[in-house]
C-alpha atoms as a PDB file:
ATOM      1  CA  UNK A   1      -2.635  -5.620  -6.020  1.00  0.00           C
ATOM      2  CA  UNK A   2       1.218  -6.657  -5.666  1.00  0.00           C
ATOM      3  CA  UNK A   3       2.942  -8.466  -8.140  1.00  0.00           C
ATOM      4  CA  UNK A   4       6.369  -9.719  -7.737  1.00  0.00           C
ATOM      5  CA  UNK A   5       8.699  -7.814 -10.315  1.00  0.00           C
ATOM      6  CA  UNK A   6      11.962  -8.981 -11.911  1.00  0.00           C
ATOM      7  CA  UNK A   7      14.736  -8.329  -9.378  1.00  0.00           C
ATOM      8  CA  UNK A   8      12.610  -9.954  -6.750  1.00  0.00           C
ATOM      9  CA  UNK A   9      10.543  -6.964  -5.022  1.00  0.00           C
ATOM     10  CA  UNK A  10       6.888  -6.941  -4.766  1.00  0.00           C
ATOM     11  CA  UNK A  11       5.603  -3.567  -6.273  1.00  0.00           C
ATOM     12  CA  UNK A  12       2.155  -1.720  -7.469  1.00  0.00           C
ATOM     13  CA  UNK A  13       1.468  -2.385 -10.907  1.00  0.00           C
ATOM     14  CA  UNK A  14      -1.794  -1.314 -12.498  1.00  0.00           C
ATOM     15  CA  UNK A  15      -4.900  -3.891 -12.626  1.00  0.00           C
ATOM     16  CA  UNK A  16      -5.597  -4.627 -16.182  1.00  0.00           C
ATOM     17  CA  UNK A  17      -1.589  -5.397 -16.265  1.00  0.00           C
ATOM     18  CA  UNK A  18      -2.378  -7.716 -13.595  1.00  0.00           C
ATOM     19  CA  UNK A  19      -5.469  -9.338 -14.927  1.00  0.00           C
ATOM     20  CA  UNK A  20      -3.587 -10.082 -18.106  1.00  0.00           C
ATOM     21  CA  UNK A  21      -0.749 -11.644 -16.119  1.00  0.00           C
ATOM     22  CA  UNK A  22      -3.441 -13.605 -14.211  1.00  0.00           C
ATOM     23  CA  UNK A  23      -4.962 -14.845 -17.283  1.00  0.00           C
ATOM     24  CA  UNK A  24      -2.345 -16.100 -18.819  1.00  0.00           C
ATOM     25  CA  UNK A  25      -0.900 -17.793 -16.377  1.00  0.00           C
ATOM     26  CA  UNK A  26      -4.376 -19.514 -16.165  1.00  0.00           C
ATOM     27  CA  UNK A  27      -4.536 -20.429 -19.945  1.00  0.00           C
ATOM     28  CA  UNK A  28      -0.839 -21.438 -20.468  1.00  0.00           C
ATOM     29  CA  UNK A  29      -0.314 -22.907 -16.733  1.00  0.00           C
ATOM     30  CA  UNK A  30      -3.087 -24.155 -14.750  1.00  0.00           C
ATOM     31  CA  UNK A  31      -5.610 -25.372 -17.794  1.00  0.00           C
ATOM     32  CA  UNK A  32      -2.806 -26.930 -19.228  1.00  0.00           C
ATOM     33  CA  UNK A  33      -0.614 -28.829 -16.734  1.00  0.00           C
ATOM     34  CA  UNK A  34      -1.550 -31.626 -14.345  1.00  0.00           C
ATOM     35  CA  UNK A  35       0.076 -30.022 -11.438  1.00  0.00           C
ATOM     36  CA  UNK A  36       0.829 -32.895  -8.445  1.00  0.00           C
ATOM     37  CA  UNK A  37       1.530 -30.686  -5.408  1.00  0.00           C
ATOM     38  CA  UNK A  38       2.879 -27.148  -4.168  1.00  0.00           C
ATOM     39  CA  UNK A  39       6.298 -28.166  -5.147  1.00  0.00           C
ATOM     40  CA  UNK A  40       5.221 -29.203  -8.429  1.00  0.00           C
ATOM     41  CA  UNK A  41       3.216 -25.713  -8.487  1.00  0.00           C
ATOM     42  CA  UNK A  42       6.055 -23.423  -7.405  1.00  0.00           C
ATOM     43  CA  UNK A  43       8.551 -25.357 -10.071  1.00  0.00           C
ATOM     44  CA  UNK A  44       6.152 -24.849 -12.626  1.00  0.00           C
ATOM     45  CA  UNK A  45       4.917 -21.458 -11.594  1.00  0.00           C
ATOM     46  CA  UNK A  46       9.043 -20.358 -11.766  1.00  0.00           C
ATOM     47  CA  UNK A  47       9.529 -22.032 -15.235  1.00  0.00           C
ATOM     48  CA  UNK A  48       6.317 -20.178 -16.532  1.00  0.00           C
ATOM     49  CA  UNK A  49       7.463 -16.814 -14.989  1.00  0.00           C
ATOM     50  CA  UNK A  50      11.325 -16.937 -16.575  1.00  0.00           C
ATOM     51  CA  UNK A  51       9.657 -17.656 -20.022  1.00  0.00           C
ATOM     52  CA  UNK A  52       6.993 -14.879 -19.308  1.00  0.00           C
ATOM     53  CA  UNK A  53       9.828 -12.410 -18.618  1.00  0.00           C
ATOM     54  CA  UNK A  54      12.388 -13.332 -20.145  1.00  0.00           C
ATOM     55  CA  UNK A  55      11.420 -15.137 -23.574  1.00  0.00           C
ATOM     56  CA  UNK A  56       7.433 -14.000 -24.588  1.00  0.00           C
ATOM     57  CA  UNK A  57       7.237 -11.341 -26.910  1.00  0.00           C
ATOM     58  CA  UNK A  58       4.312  -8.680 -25.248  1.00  0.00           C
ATOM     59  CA  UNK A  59       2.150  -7.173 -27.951  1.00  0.00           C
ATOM     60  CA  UNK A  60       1.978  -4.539 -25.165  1.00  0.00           C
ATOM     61  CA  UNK A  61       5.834  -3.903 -24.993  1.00  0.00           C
ATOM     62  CA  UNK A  62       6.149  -3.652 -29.051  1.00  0.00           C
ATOM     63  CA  UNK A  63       6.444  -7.419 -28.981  1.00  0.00           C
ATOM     64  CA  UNK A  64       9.848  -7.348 -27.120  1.00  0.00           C
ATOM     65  CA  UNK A  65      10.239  -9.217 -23.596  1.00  0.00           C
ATOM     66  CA  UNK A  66       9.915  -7.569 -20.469  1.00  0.00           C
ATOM     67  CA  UNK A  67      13.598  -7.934 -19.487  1.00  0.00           C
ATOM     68  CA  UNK A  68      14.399  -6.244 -22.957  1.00  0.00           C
ATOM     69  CA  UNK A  69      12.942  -2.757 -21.568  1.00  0.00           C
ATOM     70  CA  UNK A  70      12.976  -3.357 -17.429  1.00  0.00           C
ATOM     71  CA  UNK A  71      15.722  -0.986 -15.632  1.00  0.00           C
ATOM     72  CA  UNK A  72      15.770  -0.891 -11.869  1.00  0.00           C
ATOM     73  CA  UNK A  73      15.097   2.611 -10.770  1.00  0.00           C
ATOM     74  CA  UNK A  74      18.148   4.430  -9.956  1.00  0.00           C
ATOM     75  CA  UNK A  75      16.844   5.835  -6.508  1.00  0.00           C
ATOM     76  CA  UNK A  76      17.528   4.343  -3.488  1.00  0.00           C
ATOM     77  CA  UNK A  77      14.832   3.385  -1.017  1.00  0.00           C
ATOM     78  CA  UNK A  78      15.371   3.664   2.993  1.00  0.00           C
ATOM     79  CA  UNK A  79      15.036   0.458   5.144  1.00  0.00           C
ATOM     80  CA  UNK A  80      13.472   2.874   7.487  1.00  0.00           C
ATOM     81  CA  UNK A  81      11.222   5.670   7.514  1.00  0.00           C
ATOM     82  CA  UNK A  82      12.874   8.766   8.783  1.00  0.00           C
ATOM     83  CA  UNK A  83      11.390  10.453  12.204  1.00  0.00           C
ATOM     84  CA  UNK A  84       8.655  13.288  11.613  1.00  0.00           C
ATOM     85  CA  UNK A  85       8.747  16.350  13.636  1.00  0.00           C
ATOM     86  CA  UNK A  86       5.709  17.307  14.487  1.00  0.00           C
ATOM     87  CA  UNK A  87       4.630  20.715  15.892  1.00  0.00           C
ATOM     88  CA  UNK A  88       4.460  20.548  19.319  1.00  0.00           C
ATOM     89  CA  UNK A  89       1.897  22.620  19.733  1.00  0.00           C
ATOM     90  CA  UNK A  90      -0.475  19.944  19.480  1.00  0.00           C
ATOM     91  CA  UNK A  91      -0.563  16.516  21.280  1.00  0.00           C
ATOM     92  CA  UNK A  92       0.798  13.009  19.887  1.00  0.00           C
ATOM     93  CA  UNK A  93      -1.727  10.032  19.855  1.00  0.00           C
ATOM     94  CA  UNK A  94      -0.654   6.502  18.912  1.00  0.00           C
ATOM     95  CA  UNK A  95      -2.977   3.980  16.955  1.00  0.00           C
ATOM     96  CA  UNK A  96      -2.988   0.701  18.666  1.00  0.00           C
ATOM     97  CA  UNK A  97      -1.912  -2.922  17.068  1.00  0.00           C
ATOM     98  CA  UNK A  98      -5.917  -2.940  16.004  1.00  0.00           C
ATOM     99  CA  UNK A  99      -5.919   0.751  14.047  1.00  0.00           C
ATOM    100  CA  UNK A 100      -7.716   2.141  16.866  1.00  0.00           C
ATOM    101  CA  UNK A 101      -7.109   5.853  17.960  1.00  0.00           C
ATOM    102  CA  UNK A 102      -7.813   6.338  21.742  1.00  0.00           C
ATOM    103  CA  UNK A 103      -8.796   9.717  23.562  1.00  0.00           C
ATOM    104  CA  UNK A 104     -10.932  10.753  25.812  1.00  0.00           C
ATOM    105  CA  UNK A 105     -13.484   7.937  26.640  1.00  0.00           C
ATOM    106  CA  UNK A 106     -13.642   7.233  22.871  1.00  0.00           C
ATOM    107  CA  UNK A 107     -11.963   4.055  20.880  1.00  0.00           C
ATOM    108  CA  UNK A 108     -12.301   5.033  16.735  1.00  0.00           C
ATOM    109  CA  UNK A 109     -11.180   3.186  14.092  1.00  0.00           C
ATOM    110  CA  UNK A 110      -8.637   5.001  11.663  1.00  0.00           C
ATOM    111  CA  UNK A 111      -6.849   1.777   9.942  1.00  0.00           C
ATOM    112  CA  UNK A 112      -4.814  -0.975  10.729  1.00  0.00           C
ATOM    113  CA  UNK A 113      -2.139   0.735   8.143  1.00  0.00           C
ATOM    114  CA  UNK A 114      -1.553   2.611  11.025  1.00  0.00           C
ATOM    115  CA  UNK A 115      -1.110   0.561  13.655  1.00  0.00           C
ATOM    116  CA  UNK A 116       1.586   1.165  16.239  1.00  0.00           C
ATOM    117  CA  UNK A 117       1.833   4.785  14.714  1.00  0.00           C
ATOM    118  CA  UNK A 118       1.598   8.067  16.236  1.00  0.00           C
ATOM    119  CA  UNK A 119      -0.839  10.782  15.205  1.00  0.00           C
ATOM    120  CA  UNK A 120      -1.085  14.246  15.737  1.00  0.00           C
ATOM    121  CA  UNK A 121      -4.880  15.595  16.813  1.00  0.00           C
ATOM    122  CA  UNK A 122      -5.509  19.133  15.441  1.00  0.00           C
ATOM    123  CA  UNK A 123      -8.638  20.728  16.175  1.00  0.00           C
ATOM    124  CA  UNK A 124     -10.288  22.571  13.732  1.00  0.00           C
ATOM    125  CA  UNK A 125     -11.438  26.312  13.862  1.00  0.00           C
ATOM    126  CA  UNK A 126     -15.127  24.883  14.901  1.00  0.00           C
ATOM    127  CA  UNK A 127     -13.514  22.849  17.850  1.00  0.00           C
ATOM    128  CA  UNK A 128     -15.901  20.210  17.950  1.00  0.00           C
ATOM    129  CA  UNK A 129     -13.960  18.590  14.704  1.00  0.00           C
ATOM    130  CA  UNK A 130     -10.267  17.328  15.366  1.00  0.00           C
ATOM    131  CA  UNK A 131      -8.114  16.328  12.205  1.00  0.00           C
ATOM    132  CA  UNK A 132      -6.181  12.961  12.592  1.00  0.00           C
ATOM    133  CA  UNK A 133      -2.982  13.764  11.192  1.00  0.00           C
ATOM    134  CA  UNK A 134       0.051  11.484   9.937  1.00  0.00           C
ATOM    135  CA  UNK A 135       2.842  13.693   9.402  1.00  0.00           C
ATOM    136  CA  UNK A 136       1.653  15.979   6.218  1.00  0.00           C
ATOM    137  CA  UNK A 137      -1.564  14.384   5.790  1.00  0.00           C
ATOM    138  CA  UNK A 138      -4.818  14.201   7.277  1.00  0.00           C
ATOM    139  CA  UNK A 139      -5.701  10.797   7.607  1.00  0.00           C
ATOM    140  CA  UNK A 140      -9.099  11.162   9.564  1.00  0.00           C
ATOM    141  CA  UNK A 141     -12.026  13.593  10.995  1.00  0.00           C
ATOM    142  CA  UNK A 142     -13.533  13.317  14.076  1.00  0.00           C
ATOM    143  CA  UNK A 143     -16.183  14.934  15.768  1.00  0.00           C
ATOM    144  CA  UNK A 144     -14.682  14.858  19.280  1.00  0.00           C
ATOM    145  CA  UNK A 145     -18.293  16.080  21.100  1.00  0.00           C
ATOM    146  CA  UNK A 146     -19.418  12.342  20.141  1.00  0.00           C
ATOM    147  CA  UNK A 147     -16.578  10.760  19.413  1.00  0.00           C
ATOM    148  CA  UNK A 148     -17.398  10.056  15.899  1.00  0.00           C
ATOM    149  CA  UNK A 149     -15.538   9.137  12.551  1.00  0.00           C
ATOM    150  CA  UNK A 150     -16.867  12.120  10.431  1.00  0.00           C
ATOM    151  CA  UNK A 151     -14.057  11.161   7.352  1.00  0.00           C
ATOM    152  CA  UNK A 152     -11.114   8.566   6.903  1.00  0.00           C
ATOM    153  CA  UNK A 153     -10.303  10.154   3.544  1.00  0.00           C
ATOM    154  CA  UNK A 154      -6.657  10.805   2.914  1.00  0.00           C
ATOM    155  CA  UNK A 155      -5.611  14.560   2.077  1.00  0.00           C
ATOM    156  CA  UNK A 156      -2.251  16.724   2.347  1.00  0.00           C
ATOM    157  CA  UNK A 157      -2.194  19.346   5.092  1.00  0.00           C
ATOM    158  CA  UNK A 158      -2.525  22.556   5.115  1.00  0.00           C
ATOM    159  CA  UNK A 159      -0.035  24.828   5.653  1.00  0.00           C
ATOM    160  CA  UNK A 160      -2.483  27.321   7.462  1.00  0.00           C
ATOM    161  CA  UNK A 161      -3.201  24.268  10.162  1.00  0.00           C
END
C-alpha cells in the first residue's frame, strides 16, 4: 500500500499504520461531512490531512504530531536506475510491455514489474531448469524442456552462478 508522506512523495508504510489512517479519515471525514463533489472532497481531504499531520497528537508518536518527529532522509535517490553489467557469458532476454519472457517457442509470464526489462537466462547445473535473472536476483524458474514457470519467487544470486 502507498501512502502519500509529508514532503509530497508516495512511500511504503506498514498496513496497520495505514488502516488506522484509513479509519480515521472515515470517522472524522467521510461519516461526518456532507461532501458535494470531488472538489469539495479533495478540499476537505487536504484540510483533514494538514490537521492530521500537522496538529493531532498520535498516541502512537508519544502524543506529539507527525511533523514534530518527521525528517526527510538524508540520502539521495537517483531519477534513474544505473545500467547493470551482466556477465556475458550468458544471453540477455527482454520482458515485453505484458511481463512476458519470450524464448524458444515459449511465451511465460514473469510480471508486469518487469516489463520492458532485460533478463539474463542462466541454466542450472541440471540444464533442463534456467534461472530468470534481474541483475543480482533471481526473479523466476523455468523448466525450459516444457517451457514451464517452475517458481516466480524472488531470491539474491549466487555468487557460484
Amino acid at each position: 500500500m502507498f501512502c502519500q508522506s509529508m514532503d509530497g512523495f508516495t512511500t511504503h508504510r506498514p498496513r496497520g499504520k495505514l488502516n488506522v489512517y484509513h479509519r480515521s479519515l472515515k470517522n472524522e471525514v467521510l461519516f461526518l461531512r456532507n461532501i458535494q463533489n470531488l472538489d469539495d472532497a479533495a478540499r476537505t481531504f487536504k484540510n483533514w490531512q494538514q490537521i492530521y499531520n500537522f496538529e493531532r497528537p498520535h498516541s502512537a508518536l508519544g502524543n506529539k504530531c507527525p511533523a514534530d518527529i518527521y525528517s526527510s532522509s538524508p540520502k539521495q535517490f537517483r531519477d534513474t536506475v544505473p545500467v547493470y553489467d551482466y556477465n556475458t557469458e550468458y544471453r540477455m532476454y527482454r520482458i515485453n510491455n505484458w511481463g512476458f519472457l519470450r524464448f524458444a517457442k515459449y511465451q511465460i509470464y514473469i510480471s508486469e514489474t518487469f516489463r520492458d526489462t532485460h533478463v539474463q537466462l542462466i541454466p542450472e547445473e541440471s540444464e533442463d531448469i534456467t534461472l530468470v535473472c534481474y541483475r543480482i536476483f533471481i526473479i523466476a524458474k523455468i523448466d525450459v524442456m516444457c517451457g514451464e514457470l517452475l517458481s516466480r519467487k524472488a531470491y539474491r544470486l549466487n555468487n557460484s552462478v
